[in-house]
C-alpha atoms as a PDB file:
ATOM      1  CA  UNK A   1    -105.331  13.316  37.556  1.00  0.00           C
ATOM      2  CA  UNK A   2    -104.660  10.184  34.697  1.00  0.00           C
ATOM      3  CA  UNK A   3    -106.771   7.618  33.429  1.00  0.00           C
ATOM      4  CA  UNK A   4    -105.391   4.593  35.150  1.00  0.00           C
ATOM      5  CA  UNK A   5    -106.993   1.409  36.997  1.00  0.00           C
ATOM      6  CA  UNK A   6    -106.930   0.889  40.823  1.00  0.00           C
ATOM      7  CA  UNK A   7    -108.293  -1.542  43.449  1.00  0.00           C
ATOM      8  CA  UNK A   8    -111.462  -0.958  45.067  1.00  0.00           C
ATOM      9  CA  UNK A   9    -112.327  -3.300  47.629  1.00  0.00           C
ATOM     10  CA  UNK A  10    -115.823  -3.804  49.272  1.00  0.00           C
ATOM     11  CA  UNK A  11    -117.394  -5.843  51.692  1.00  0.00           C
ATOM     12  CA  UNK A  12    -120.388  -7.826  49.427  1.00  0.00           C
ATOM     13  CA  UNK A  13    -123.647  -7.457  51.155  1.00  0.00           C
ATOM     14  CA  UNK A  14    -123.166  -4.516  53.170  1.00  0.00           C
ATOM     15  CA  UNK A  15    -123.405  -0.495  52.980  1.00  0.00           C
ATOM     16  CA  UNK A  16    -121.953   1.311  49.854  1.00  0.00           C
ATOM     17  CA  UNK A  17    -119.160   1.387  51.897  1.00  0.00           C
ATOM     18  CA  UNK A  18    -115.350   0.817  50.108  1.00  0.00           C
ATOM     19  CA  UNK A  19    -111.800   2.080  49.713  1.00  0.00           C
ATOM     20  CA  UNK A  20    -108.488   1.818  47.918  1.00  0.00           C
ATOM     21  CA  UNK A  21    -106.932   0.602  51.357  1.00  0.00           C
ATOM     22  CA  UNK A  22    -108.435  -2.895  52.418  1.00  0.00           C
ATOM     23  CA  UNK A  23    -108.521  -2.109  56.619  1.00  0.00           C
ATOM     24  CA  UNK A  24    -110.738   0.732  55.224  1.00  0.00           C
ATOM     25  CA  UNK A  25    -112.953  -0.867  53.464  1.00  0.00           C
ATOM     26  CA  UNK A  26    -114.163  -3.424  56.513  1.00  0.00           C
ATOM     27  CA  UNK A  27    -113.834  -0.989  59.463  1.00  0.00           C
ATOM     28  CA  UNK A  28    -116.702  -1.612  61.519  1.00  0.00           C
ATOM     29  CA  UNK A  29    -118.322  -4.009  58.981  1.00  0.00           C
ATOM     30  CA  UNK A  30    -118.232  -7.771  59.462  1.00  0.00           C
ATOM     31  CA  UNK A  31    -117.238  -9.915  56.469  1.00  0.00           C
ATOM     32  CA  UNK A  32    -114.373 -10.265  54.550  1.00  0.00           C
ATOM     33  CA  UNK A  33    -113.458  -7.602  51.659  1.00  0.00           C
ATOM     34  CA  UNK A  34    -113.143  -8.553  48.584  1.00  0.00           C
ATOM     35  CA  UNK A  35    -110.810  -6.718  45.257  1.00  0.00           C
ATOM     36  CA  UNK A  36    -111.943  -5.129  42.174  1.00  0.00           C
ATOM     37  CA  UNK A  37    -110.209  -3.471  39.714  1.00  0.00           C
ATOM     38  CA  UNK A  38    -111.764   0.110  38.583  1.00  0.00           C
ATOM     39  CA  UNK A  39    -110.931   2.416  35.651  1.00  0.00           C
ATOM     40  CA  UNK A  40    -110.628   6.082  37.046  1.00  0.00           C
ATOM     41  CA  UNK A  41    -110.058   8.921  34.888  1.00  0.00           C
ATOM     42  CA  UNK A  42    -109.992  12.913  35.310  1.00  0.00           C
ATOM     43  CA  UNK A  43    -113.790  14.495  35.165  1.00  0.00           C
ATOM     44  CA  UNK A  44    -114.886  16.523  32.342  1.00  0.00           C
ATOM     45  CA  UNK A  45    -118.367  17.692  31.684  1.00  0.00           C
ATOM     46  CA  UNK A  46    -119.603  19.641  28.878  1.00  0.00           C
ATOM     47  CA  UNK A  47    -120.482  22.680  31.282  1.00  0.00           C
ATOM     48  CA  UNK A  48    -117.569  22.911  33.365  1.00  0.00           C
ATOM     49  CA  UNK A  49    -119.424  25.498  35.828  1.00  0.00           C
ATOM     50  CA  UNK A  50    -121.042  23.540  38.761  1.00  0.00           C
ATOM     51  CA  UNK A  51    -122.228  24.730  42.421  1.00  0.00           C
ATOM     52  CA  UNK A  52    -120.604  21.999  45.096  1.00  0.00           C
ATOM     53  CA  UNK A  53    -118.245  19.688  44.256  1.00  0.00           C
ATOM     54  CA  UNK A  54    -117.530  17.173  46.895  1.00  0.00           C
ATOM     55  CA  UNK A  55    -114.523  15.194  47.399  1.00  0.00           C
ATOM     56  CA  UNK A  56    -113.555  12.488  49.866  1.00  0.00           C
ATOM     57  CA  UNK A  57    -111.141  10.392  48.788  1.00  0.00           C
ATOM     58  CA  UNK A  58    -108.730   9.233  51.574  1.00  0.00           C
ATOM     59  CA  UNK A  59    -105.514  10.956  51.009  1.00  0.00           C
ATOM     60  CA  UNK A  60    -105.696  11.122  47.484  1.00  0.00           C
ATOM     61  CA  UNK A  61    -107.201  14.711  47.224  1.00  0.00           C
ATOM     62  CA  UNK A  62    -104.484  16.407  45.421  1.00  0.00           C
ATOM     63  CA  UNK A  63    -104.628  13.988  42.252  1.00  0.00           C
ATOM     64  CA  UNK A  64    -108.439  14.469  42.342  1.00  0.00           C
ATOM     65  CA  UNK A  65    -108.400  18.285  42.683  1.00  0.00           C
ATOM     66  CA  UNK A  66    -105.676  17.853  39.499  1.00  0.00           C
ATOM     67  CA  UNK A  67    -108.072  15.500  37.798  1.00  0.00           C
ATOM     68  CA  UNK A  68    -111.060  18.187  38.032  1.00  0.00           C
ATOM     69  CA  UNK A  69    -109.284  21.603  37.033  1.00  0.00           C
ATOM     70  CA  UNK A  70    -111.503  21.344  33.868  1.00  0.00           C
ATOM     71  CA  UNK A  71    -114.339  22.292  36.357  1.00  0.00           C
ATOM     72  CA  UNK A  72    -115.510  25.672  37.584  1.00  0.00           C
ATOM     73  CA  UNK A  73    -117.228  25.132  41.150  1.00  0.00           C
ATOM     74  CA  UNK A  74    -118.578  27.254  42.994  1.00  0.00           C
ATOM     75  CA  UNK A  75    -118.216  25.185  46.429  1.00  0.00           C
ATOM     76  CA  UNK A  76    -116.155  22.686  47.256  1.00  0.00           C
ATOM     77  CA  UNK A  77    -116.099  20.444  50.003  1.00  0.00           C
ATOM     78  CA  UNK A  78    -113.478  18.650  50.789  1.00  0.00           C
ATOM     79  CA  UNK A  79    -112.242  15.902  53.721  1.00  0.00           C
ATOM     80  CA  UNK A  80    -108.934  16.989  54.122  1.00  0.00           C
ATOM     81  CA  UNK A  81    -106.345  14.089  55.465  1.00  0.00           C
ATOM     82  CA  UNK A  82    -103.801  15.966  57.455  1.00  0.00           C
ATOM     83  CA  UNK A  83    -101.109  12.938  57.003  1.00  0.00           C
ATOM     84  CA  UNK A  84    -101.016  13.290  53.246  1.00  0.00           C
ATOM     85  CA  UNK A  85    -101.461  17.170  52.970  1.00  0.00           C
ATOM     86  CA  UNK A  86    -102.145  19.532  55.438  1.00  0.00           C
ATOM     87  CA  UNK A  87    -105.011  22.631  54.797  1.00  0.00           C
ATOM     88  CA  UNK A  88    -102.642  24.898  53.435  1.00  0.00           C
ATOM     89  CA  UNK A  89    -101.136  23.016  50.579  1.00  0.00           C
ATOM     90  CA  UNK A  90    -104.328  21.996  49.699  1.00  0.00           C
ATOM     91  CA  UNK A  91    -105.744  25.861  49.247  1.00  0.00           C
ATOM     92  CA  UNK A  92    -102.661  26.408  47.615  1.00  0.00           C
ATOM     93  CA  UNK A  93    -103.855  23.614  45.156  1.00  0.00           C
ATOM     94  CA  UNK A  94    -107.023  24.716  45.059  1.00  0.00           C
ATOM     95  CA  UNK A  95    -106.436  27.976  44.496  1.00  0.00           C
ATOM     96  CA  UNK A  96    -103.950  27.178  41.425  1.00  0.00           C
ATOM     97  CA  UNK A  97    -107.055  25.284  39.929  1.00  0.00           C
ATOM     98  CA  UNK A  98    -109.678  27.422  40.587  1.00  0.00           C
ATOM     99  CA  UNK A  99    -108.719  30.839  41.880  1.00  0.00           C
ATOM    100  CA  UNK A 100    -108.988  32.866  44.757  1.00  0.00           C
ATOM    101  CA  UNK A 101    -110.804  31.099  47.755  1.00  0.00           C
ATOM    102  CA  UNK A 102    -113.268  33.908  48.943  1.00  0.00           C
ATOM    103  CA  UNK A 103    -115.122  32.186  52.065  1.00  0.00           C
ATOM    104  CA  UNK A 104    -113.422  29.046  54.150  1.00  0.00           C
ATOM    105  CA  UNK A 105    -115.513  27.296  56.453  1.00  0.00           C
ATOM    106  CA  UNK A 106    -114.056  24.097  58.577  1.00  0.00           C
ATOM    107  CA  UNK A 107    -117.427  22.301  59.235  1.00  0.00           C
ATOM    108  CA  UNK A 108    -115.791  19.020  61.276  1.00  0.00           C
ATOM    109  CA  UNK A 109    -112.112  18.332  62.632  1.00  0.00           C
ATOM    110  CA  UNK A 110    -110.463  15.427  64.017  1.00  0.00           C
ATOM    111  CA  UNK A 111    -106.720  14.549  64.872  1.00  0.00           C
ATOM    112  CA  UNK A 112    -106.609  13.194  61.024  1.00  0.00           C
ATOM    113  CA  UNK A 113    -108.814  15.332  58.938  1.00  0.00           C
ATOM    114  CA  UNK A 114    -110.834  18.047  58.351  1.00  0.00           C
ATOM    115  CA  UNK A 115    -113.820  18.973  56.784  1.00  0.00           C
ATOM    116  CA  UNK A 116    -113.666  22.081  54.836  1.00  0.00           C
ATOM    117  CA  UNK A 117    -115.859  24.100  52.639  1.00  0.00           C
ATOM    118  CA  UNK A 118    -114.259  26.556  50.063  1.00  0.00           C
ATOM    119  CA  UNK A 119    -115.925  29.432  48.051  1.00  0.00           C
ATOM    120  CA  UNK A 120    -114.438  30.595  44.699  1.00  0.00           C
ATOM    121  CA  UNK A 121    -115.095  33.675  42.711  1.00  0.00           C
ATOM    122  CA  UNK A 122    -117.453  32.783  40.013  1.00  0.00           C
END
């Protein structure tokens, strides 16, 4: 939701694999991950109208959902981590950003997220 830099870190050699949160980033990967700083910044497109937006993000889905009010999806799916915000605070969110959810679908569920998909009113 602000132009800002973070740390990505990435195992070098391996799948496309990487996070903001080191253990994350070498789960199930041998090797040792390494830092690098990104530049991250809210998304804004000339046509703000788009069919599926996905996000997945690792407990940081509220600042992106803030970062990509400028868009108009259609869909959006979203990994949902229950720890950081549960399902209903993130409608709520959604909702404020993109108005009234018209279909809800939860496609996969664990003890520590979900996967939804979300249907707006063009």
């Amino acid at each position: 939701d602000r132009a800002e830099e973070l740390t990505l870190y990435y195992v070098p050699g391996k799948s496309a694999q990487g996070s903001v949160y080191e253990r994350f980033a070498q789960e199930g990967l041998p090797g040792e991950p390494r830092p690098v700083r990104v530049p991250v910044a809210p998304l804004t497109l000339a046509d703000p109208a788009v069919d599926l937006l996905k996000i997945d993000v690792e407990g940081h889905e509220a600042a992106v959902v803030r970062g990509c009010a400028a868009l108009r999806p259609r869909w959006l799916y979203i990994e949902v981590t229950l720890a950081r915000q549960g399902l209903p605070a993130m409608r709520a969110l959604c909702e404020r950003s993109w108005g009234a959810i018209v279909s809800e679908a939860i496609l996969e569920a664990s003890p520590a997220r979900l996967d939804v998909l979300l249907g707006f009113a063009p």
